[in-house]
Protein backbone atom coordinates (compact mmCIF):
# COMPACT_ATOMS: atom_id res chain seq x y z
CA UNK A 1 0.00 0.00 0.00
CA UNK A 2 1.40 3.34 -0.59
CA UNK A 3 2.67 5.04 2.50
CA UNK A 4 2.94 8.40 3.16
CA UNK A 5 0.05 9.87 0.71
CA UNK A 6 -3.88 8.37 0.36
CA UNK A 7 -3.38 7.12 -3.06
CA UNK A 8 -6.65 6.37 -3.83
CA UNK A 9 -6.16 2.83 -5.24
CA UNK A 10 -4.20 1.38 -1.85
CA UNK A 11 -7.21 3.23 -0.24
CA UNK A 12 -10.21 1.56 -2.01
CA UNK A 13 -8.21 -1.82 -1.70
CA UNK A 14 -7.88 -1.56 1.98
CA UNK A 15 -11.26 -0.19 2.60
CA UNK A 16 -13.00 -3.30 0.47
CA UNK A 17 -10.87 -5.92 3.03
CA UNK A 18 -12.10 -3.68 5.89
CA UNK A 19 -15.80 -3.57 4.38
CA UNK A 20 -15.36 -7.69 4.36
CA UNK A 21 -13.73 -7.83 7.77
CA UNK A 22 -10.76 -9.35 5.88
CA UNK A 23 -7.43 -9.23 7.76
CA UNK A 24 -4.52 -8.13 6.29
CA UNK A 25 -1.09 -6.85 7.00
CA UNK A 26 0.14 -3.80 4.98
CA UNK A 27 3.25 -3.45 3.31
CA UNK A 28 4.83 0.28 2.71
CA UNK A 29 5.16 1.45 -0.98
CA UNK A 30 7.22 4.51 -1.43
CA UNK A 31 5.07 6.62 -4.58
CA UNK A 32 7.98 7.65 -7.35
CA UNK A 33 10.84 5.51 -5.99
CA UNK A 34 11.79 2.23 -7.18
CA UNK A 35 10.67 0.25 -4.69
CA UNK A 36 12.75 -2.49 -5.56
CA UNK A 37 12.55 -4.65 -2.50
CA UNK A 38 8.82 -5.13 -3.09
CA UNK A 39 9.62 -5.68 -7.05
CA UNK A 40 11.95 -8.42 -5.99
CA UNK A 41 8.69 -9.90 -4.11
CA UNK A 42 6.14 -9.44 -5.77
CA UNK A 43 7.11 -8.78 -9.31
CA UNK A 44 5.58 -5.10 -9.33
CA UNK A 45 7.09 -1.87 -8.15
CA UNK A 46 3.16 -0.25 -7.93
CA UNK A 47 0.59 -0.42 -5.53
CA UNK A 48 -2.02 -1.89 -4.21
CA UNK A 49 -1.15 -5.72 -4.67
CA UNK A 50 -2.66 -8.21 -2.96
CA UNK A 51 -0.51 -10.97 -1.70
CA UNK A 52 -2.91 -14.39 -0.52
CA UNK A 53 -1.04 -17.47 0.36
CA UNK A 54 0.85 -18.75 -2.84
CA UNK A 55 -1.40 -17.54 -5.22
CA UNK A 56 -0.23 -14.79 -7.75
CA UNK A 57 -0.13 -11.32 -6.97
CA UNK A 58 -3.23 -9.31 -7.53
CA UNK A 59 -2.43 -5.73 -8.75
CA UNK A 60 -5.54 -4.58 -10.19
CA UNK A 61 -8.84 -3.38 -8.56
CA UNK A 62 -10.98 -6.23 -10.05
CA UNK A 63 -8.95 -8.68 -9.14
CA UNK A 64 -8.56 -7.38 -5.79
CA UNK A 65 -12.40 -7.24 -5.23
CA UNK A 66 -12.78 -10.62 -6.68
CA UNK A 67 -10.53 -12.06 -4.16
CA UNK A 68 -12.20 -10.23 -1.18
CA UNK A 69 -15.45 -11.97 -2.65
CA UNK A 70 -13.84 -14.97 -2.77
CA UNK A 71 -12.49 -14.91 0.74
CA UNK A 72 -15.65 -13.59 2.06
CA UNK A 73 -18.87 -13.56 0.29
CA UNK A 74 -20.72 -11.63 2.40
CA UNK A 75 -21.07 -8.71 2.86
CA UNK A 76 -20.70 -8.54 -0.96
CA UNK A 77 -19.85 -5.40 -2.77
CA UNK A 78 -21.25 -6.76 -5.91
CA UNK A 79 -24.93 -7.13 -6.91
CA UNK A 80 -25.86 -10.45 -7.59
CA UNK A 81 -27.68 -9.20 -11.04
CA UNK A 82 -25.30 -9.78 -13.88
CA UNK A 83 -26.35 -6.60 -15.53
CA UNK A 84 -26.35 -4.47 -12.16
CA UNK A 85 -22.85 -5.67 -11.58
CA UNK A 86 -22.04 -5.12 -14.81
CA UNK A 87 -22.83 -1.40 -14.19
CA UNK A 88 -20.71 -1.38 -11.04
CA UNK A 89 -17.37 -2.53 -12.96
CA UNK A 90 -18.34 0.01 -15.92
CA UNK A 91 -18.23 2.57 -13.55
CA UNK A 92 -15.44 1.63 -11.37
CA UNK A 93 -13.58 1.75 -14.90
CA UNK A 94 -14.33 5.31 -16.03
CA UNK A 95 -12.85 6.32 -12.45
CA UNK A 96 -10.04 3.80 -11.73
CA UNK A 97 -8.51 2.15 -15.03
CA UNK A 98 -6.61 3.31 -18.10
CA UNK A 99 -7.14 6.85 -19.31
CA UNK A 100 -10.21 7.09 -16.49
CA UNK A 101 -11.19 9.52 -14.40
CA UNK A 102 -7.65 9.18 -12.09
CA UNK A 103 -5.50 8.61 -14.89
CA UNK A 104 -6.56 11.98 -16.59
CA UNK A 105 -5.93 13.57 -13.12
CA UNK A 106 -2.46 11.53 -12.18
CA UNK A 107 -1.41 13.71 -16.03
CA UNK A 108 -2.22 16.89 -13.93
CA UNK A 109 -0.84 16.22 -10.82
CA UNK A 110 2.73 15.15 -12.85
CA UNK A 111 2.77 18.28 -14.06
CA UNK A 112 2.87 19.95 -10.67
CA UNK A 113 5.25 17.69 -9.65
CA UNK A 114 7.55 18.67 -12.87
CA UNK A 115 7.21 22.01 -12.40
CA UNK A 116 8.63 21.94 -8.39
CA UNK A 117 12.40 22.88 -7.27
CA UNK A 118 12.81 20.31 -5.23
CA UNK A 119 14.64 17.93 -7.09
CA UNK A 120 13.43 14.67 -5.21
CA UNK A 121 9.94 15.94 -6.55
CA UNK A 122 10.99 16.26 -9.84
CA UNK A 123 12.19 12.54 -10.01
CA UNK A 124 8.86 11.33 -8.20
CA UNK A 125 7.06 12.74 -11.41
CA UNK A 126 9.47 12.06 -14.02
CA UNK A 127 8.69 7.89 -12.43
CA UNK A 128 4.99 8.33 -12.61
CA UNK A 129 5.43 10.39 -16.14
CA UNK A 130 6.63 6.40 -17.69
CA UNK A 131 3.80 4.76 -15.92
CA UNK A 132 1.01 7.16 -17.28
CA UNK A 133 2.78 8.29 -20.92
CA UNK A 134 2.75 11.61 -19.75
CA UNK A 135 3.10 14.19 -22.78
CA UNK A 136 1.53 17.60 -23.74
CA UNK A 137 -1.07 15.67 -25.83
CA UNK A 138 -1.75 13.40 -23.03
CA UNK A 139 -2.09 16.81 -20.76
CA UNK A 140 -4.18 18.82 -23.41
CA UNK A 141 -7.05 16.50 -22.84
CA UNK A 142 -7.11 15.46 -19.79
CA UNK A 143 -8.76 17.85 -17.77
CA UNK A 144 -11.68 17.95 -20.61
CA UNK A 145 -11.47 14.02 -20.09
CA UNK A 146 -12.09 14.09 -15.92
CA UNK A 147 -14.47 16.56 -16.42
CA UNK A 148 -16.75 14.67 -18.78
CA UNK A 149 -16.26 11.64 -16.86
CA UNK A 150 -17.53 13.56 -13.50
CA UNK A 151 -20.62 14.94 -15.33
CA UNK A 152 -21.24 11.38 -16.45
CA UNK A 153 -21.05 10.00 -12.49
CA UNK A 154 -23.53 12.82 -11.25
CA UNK A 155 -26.19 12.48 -13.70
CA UNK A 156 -26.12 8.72 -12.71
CA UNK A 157 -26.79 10.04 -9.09
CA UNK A 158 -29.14 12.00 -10.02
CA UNK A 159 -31.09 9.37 -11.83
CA UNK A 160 -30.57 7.10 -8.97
CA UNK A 161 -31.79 10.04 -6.52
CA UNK A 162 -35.33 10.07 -8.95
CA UNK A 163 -35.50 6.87 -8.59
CA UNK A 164 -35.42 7.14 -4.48
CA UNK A 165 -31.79 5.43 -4.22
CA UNK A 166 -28.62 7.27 -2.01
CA UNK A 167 -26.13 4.95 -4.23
CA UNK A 168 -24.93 4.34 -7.76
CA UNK A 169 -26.07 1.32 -8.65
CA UNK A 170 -29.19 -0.45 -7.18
CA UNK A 171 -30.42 0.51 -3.36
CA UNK A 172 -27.65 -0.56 -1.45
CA UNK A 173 -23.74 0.08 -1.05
CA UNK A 174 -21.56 -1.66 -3.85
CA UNK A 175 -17.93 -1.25 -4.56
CA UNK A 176 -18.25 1.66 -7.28
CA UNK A 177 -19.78 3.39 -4.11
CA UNK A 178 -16.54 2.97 -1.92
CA UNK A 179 -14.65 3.51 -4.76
CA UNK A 180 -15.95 6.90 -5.49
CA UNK A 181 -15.33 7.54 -2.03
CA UNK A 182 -11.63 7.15 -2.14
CA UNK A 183 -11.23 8.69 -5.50
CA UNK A 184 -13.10 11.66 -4.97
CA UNK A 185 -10.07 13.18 -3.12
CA UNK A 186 -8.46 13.85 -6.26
CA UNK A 187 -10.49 16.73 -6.56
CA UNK A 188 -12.01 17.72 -2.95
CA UNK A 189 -9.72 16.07 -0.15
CA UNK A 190 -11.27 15.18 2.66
CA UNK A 191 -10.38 17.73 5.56
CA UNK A 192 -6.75 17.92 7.16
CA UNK A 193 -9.12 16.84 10.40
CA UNK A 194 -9.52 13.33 9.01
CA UNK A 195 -6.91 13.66 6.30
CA UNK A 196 -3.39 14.21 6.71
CA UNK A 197 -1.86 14.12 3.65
CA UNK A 198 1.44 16.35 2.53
CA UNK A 199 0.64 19.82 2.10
CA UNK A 200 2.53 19.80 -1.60
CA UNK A 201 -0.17 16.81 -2.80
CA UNK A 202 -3.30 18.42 -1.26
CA UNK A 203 -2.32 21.45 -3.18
CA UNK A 204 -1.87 19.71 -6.30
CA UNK A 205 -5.03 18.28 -6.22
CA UNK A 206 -6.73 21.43 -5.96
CA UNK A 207 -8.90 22.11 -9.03
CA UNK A 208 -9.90 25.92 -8.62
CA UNK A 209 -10.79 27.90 -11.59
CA UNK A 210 -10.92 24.76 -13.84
CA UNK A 211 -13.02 22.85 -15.81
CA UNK A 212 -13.25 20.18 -13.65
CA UNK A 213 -14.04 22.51 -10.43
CA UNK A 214 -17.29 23.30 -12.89
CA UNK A 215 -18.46 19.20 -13.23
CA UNK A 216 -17.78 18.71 -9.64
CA UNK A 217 -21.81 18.68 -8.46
CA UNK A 218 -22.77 18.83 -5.06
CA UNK A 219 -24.19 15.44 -5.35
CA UNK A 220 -21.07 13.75 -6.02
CA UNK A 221 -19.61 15.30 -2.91
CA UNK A 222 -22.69 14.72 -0.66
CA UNK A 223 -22.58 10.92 -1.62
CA UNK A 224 -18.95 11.00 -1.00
CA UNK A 225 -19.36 12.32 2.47
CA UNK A 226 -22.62 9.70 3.04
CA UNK A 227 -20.18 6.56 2.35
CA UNK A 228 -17.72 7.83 4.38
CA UNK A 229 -20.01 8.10 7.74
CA UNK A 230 -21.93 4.64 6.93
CA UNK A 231 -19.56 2.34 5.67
CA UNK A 232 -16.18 3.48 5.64
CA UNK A 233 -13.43 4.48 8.67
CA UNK A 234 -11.93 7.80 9.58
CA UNK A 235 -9.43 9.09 9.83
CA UNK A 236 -7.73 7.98 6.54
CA UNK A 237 -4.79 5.74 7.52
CA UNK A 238 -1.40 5.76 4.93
């Protein structure tokens, strides 16, 4: 798990063990160093992976979940409808995988980090510039990208508030609803009360003035806040 900042991936993945009342012991990553003790066992320098008994590592949030099912059904952050958790991966996508929601916003935020003095900074960014394929075209769209991608997740709580439901998909508390919860800090952190993370990051996640500040609706925070006082822990822990 990354240590030291909430990266929102190590933070869903813990919170969906915690959800299932899963134990686990957590293992520091660094963010932007090499990490090569943890490469040398587990065959990945990122994080979250998910290390269970000899099996192979799992490093990406559906295969994470899908062991935490496996290990304990219940309670399940999946609906048991095909099509309804069907809906619950699609969205976890457009927030957590490839050129998603946090991938358009990881571009930004290695810009900031490019752009510091600090030379330790600068190398943090230049590691997480490989990993994304940082480059100005990649930049150019990416805030257009997040901010389409944030109108798209609160007209779908809108339509689920019609429809009389406090959660994305169905009436009850799935995983796109926890993972919203995590990944919503890349554009409103939670407060330094419950979340203490380095003043440099919480400033480079601040969106003021942009596009995406505009596409972050009220509802999207609100629901964000909800999750966190029903089904998830605070403070943050990294």
């Amino acid at each position: 798990m990354n240590k030291g900042v909430p990266g929102p991936w190590s933070q869903s993945a813990k919170y969906v063990f915690e959800v299932k009342s899963i134990p686990y012991i957590p293992v520091a990553q660094l963010a932007g160093t090499p990490n090569d003790e943890l490469h040398d066992w587990t065959g990945h320098r990122n994080a979250p992976i998910a290390i269970f008994d000899d099996e192979l590592p799992r490093v990406g949030w559906h295969e994470i979940i899908m062991l935490a099912e496996r290990l304990n059904p219940e309670p399940s952050l999946l609906p048991g409808d095909a099509a309804a958790r069907a809906e619950v991966f699609g969205l976890i996508t457009e927030i957590a995988s490839e050129n998603g929601f946090a991938w358009q916003r990881r571009l930004q935020l290695i810009e900031g980090l490019n752009a510091s003095l600090d030379e330790r900074v600068q190398s943090g960014g230049a590691t997480l510039a490989s990993r994304y394929g940082y480059s100005d075209a990649a930049l150019s769209q990416a805030e257009g990208r997040a901010a389409e991608i944030l109108k798209m997740l609160s007209a779908k709580l809108h339509a689920q508030q019609d429809a009389g439901s406090n959660y994305f998909v169905g009436n009850g508390f799935t995983a796109v609803d926890l993972y919203w919860a995590c990944f919503s800090q890349l554009v409103a952190p939670l407060d330094e009360s419950v979340n203490r993370m380095p003043g440099l990051i919480r400033n480079l996640y601040s969106v003021e003035g942009t596009t995406i500040a505009a596409a972050v609706n009220p509802i999207l925070i609100a629901h964000r806040d909800r999750v966190y006082e029903k089904h998830l822990s605070l403070p943050l822990e990294f």
